[in-house]
PDB file of N, CA and C in Angstrom:
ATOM      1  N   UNK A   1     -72.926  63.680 -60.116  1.00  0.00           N
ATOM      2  CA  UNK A   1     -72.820  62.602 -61.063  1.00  0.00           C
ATOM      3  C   UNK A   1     -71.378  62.443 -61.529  1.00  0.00           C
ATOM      4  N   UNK A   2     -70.908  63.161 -61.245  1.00  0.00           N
ATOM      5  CA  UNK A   2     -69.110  63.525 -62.424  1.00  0.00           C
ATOM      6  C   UNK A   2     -68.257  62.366 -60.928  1.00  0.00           C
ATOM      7  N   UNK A   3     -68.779  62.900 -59.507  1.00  0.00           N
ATOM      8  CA  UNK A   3     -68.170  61.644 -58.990  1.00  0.00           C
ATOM      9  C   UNK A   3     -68.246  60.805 -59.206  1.00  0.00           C
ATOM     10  N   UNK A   4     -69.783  60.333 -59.341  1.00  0.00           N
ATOM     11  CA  UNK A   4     -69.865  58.530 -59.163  1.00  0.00           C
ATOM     12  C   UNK A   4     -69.115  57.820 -60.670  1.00  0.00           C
ATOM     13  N   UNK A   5     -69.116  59.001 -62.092  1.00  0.00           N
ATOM     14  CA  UNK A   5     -68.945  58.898 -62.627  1.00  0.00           C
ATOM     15  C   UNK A   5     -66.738  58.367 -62.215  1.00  0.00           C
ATOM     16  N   UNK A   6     -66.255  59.051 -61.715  1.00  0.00           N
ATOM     17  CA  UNK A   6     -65.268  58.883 -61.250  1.00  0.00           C
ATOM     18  C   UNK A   6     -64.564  57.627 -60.224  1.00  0.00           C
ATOM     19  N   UNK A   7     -65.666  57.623 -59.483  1.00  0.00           N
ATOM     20  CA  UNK A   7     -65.628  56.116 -58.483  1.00  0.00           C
ATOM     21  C   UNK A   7     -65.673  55.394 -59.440  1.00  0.00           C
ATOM     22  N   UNK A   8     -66.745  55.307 -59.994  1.00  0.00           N
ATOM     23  CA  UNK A   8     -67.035  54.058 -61.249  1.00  0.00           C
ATOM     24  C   UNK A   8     -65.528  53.526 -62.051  1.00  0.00           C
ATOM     25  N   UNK A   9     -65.032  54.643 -62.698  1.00  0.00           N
ATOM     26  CA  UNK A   9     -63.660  54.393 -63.286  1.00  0.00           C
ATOM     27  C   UNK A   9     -62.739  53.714 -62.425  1.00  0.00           C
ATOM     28  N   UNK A  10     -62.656  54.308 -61.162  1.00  0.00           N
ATOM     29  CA  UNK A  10     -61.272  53.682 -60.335  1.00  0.00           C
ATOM     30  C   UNK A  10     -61.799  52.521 -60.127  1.00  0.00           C
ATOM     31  N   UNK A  11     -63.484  52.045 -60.408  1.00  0.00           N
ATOM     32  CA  UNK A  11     -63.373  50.744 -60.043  1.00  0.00           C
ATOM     33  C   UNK A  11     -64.206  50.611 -58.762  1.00  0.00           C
ATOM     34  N   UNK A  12     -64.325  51.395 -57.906  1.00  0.00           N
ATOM     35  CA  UNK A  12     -64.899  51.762 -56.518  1.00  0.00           C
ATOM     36  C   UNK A  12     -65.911  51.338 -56.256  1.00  0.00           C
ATOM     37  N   UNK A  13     -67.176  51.326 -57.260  1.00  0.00           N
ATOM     38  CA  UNK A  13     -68.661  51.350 -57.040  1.00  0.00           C
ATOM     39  C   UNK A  13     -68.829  51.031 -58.650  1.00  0.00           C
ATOM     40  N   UNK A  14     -70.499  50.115 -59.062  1.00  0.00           N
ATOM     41  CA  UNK A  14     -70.820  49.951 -59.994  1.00  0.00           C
ATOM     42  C   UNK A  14     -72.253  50.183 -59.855  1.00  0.00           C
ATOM     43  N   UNK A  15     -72.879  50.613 -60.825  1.00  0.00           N
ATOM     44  CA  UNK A  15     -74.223  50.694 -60.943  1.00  0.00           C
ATOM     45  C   UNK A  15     -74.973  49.959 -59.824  1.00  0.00           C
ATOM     46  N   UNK A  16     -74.579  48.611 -60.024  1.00  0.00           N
ATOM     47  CA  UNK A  16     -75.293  47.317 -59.612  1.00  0.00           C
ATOM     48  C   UNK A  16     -75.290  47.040 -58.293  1.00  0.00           C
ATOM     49  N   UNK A  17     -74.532  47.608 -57.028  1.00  0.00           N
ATOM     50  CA  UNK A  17     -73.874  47.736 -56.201  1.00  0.00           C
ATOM     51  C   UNK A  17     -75.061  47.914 -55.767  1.00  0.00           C
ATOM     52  N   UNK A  18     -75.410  47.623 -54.177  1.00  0.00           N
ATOM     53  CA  UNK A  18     -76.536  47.824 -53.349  1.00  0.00           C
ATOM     54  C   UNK A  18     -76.009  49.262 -52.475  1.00  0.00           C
ATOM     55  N   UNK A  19     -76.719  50.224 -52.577  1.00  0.00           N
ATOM     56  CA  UNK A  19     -76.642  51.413 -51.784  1.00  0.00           C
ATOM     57  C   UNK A  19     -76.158  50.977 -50.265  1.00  0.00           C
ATOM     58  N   UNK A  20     -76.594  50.016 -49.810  1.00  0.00           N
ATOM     59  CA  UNK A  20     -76.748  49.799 -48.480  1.00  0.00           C
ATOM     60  C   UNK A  20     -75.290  49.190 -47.830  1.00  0.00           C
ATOM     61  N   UNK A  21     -74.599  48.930 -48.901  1.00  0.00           N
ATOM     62  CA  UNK A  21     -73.143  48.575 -48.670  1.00  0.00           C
ATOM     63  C   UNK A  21     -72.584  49.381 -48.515  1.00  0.00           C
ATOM     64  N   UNK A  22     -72.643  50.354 -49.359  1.00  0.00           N
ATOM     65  CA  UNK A  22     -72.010  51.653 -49.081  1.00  0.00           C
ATOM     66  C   UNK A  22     -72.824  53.312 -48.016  1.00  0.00           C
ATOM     67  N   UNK A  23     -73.882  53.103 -47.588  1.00  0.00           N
ATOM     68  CA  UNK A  23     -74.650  53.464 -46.624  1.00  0.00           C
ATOM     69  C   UNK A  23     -74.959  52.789 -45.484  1.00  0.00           C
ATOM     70  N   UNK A  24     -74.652  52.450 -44.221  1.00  0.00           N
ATOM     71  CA  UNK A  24     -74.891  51.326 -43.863  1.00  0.00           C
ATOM     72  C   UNK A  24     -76.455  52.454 -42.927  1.00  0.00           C
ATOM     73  N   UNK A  25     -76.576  53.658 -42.869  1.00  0.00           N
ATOM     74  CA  UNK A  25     -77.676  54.308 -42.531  1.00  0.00           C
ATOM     75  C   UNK A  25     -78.574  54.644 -43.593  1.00  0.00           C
ATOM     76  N   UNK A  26     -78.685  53.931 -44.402  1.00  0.00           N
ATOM     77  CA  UNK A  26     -79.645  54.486 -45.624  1.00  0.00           C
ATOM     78  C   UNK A  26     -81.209  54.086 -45.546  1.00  0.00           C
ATOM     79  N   UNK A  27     -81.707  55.363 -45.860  1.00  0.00           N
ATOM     80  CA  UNK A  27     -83.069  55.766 -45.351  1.00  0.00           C
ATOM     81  C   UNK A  27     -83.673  55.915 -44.076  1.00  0.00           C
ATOM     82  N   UNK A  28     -82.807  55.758 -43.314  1.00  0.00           N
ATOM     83  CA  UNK A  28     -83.366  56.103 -41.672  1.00  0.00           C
ATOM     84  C   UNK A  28     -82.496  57.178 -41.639  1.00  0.00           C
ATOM     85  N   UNK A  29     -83.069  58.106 -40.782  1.00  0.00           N
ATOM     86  CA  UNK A  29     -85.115  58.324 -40.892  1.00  0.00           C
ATOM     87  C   UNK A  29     -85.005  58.448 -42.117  1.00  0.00           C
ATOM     88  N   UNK A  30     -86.561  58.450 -42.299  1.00  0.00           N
ATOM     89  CA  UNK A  30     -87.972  58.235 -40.703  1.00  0.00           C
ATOM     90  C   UNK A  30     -87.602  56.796 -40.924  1.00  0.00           C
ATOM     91  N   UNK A  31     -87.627  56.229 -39.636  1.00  0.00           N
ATOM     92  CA  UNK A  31     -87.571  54.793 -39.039  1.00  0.00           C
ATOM     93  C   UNK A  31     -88.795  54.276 -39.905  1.00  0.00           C
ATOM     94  N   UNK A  32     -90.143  54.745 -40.373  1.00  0.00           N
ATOM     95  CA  UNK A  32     -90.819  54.140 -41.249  1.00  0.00           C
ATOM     96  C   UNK A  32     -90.311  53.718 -42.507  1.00  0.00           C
ATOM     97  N   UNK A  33     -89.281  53.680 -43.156  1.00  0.00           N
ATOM     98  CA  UNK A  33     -88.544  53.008 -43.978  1.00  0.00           C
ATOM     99  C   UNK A  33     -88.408  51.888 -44.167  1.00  0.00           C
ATOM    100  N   UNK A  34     -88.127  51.537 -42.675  1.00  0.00           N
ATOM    101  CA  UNK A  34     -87.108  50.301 -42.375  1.00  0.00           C
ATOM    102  C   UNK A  34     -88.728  49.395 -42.537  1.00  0.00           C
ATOM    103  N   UNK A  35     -89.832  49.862 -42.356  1.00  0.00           N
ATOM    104  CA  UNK A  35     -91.241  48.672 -42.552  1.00  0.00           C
ATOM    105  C   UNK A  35     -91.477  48.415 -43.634  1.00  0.00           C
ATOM    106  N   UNK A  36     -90.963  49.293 -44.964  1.00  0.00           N
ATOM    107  CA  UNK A  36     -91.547  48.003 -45.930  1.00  0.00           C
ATOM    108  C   UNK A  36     -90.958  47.601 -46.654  1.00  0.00           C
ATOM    109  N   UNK A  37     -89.528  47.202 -46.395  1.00  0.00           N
ATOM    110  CA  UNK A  37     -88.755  46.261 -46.258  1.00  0.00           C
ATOM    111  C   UNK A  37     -87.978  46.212 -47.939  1.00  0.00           C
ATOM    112  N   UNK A  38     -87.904  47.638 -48.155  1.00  0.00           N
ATOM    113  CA  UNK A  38     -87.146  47.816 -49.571  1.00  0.00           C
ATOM    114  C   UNK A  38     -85.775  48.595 -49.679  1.00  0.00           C
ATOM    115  N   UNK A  39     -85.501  49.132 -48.063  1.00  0.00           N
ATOM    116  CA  UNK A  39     -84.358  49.400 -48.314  1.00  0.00           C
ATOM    117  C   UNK A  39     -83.154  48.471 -48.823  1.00  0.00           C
ATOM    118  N   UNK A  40     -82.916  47.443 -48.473  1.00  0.00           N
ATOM    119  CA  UNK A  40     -81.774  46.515 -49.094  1.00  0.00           C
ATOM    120  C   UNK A  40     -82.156  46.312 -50.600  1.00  0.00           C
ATOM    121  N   UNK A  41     -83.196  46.639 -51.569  1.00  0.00           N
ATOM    122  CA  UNK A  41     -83.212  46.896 -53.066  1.00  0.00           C
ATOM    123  C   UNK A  41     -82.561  47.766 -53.733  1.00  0.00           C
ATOM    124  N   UNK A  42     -82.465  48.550 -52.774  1.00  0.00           N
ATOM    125  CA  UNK A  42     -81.997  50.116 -54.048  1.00  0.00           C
ATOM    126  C   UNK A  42     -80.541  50.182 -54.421  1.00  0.00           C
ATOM    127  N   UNK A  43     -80.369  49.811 -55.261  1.00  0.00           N
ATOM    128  CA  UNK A  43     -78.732  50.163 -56.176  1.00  0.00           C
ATOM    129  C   UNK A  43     -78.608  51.481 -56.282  1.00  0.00           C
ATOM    130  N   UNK A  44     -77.332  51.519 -56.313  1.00  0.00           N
ATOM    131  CA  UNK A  44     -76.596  52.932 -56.865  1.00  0.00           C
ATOM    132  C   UNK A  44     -77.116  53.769 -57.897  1.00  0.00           C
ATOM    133  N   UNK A  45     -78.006  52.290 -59.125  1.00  0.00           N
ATOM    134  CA  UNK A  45     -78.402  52.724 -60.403  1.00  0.00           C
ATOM    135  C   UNK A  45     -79.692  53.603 -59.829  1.00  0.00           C
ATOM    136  N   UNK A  46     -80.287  52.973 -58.787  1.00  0.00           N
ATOM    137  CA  UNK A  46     -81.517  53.737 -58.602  1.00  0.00           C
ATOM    138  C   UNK A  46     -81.292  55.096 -58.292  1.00  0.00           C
ATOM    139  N   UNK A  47     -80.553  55.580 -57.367  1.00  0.00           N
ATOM    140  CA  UNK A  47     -80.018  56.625 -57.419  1.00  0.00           C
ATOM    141  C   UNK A  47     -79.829  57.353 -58.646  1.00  0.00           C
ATOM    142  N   UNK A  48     -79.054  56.780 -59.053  1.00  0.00           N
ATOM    143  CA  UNK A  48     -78.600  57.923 -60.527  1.00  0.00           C
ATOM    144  C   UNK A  48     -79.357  58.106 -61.376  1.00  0.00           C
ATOM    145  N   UNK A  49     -81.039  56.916 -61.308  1.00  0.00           N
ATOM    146  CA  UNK A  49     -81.929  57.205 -62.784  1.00  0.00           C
ATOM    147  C   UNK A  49     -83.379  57.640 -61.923  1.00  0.00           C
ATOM    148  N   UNK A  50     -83.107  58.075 -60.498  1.00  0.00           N
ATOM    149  CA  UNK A  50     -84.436  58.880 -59.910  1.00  0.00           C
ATOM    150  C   UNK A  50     -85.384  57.740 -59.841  1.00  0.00           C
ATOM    151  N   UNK A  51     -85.413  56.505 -59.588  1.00  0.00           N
ATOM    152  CA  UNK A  51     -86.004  55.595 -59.350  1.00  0.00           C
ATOM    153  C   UNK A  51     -85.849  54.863 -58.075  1.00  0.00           C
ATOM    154  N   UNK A  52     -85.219  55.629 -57.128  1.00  0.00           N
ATOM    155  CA  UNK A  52     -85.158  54.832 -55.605  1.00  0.00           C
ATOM    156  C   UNK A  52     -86.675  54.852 -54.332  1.00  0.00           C
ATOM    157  N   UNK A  53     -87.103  56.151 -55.619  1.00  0.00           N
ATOM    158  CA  UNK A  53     -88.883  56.120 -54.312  1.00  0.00           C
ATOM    159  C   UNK A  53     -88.935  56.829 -53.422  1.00  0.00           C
ATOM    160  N   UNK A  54     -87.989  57.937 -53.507  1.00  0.00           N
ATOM    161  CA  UNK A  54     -88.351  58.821 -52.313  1.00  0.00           C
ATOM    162  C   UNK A  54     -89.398  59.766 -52.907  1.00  0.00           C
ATOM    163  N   UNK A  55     -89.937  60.443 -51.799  1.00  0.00           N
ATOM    164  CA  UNK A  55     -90.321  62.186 -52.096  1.00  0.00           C
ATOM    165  C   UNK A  55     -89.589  62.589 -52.439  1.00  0.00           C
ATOM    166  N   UNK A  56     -90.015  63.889 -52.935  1.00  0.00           N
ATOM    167  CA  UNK A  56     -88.837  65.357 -53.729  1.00  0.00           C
ATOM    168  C   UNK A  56     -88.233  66.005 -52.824  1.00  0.00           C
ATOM    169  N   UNK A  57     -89.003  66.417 -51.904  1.00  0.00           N
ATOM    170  CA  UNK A  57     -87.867  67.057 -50.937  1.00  0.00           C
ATOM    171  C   UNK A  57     -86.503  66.471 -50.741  1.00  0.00           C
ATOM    172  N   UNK A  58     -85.734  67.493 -50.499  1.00  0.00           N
ATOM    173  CA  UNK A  58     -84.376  66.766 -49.770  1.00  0.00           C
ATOM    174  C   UNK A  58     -83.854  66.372 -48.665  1.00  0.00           C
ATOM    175  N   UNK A  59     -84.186  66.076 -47.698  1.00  0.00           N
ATOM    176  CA  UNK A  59     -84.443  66.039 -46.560  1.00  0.00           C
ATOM    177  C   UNK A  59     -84.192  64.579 -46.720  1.00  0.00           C
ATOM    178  N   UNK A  60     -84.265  63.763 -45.114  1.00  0.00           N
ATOM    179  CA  UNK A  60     -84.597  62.580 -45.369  1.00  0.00           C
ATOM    180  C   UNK A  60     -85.892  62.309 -45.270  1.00  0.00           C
ATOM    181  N   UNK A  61     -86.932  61.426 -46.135  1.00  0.00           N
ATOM    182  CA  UNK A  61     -88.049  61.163 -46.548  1.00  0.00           C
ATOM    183  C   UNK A  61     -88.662  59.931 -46.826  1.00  0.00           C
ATOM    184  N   UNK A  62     -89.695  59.683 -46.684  1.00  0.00           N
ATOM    185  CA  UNK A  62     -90.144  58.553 -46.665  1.00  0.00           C
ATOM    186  C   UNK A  62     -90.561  58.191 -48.057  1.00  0.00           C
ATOM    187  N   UNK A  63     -90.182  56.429 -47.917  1.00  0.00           N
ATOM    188  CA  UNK A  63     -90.910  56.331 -49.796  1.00  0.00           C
ATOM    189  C   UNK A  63     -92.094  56.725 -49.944  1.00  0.00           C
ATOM    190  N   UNK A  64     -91.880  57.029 -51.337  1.00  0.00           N
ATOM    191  CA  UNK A  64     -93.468  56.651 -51.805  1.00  0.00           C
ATOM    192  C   UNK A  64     -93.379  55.401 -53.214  1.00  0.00           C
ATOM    193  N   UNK A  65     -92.659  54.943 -53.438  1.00  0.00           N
ATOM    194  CA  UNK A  65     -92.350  54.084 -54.178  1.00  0.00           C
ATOM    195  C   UNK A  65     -91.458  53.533 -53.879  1.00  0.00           C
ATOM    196  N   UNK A  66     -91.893  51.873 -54.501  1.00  0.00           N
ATOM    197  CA  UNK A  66     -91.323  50.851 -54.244  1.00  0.00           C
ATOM    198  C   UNK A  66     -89.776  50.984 -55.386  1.00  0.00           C
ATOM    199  N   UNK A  67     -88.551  50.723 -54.421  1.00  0.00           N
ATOM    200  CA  UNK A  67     -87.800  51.147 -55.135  1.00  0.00           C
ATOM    201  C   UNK A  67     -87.350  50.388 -57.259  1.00  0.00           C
ATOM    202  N   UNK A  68     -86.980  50.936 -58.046  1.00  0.00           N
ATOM    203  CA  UNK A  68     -86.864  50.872 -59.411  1.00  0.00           C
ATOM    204  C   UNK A  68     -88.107  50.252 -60.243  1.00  0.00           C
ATOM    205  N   UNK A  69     -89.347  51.015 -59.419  1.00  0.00           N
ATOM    206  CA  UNK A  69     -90.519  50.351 -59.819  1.00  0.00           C
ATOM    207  C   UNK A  69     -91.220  51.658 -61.128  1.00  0.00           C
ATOM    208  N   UNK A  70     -90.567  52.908 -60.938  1.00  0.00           N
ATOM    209  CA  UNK A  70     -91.070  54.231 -61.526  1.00  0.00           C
ATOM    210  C   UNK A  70     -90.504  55.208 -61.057  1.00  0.00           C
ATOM    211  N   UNK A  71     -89.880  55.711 -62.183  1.00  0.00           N
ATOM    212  CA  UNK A  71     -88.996  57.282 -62.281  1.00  0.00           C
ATOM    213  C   UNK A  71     -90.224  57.920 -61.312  1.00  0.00           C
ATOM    214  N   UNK A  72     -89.168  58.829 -60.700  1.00  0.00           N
ATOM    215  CA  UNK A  72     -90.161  60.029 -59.598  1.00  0.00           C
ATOM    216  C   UNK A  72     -88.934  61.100 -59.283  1.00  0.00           C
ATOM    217  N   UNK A  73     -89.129  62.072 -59.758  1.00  0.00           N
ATOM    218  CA  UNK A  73     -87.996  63.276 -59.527  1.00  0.00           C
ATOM    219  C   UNK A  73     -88.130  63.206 -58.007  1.00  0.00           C
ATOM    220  N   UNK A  74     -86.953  63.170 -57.386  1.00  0.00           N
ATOM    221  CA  UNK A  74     -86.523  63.642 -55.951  1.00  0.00           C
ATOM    222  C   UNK A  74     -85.468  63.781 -55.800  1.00  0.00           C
ATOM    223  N   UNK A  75     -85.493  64.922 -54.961  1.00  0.00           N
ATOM    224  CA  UNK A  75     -83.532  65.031 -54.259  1.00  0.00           C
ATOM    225  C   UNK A  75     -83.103  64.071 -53.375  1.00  0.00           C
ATOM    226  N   UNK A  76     -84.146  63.418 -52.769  1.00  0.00           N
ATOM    227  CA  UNK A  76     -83.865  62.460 -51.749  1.00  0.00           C
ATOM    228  C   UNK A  76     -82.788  61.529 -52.389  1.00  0.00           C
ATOM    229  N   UNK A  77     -82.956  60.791 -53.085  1.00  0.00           N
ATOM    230  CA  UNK A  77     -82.105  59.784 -54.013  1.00  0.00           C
ATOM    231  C   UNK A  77     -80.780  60.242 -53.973  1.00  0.00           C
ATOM    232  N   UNK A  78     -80.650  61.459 -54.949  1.00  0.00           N
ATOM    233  CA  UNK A  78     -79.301  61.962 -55.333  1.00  0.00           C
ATOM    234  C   UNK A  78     -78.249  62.968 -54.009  1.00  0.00           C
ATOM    235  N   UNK A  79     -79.142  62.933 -52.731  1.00  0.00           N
ATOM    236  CA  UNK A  79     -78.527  63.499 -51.192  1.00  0.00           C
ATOM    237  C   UNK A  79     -77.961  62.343 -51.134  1.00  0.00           C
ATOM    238  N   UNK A  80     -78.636  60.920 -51.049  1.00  0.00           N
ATOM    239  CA  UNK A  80     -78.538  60.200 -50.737  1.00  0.00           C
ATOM    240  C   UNK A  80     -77.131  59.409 -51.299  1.00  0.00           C
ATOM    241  N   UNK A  81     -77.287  59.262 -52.849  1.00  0.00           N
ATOM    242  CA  UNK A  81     -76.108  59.228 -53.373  1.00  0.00           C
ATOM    243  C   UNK A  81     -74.594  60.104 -53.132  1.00  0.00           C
ATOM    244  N   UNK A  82     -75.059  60.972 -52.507  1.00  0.00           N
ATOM    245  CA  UNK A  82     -74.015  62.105 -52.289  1.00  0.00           C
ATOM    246  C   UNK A  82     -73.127  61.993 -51.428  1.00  0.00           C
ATOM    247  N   UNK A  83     -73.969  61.084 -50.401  1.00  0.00           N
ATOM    248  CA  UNK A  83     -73.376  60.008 -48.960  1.00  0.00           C
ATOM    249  C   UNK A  83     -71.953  59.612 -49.199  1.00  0.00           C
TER     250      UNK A  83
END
């Protein structure tokens, strides 16, 4: 967090920012991702407030939520952010 917190300052990245701009592999795998058609939703913010919908594991993982629809602790999100 102390990075993004840092990107944020220089200006780099904002909350609001679509993950997928700055991931251009985000969430594949599992290729089941790419079907229900929510990867291009998830902001940066989702990331940082555990609302992007993955499982907990850290790994890469498949949603289980539709992304910033409901907090769900996972590492998936914040690996992901780590990108």
């Amino acid at each position: 967090m102390t990075a993004l917190g840092l990107a944020m300052a220089d200006g780099k990245i904002t909350l609001s920012n679509k993950a997928i701009k700055h991931i251009p592999s985000l969430a594949v795998p599992p290729k089941a991702n790419n079907d229900t058609g929510w990867i291009d939703e998830i902001s940066i913010n989702h990331f940082a407030t555990q609302t992007a919908g993955f499982l907990k594991p850290g790994g890469y993982e498949a949603f289980v939520l539709q992304p910033g629809t409901q907090w769900h602790y996972s590492d998936g999100g914040p690996n992901w952010l780590a990108e």
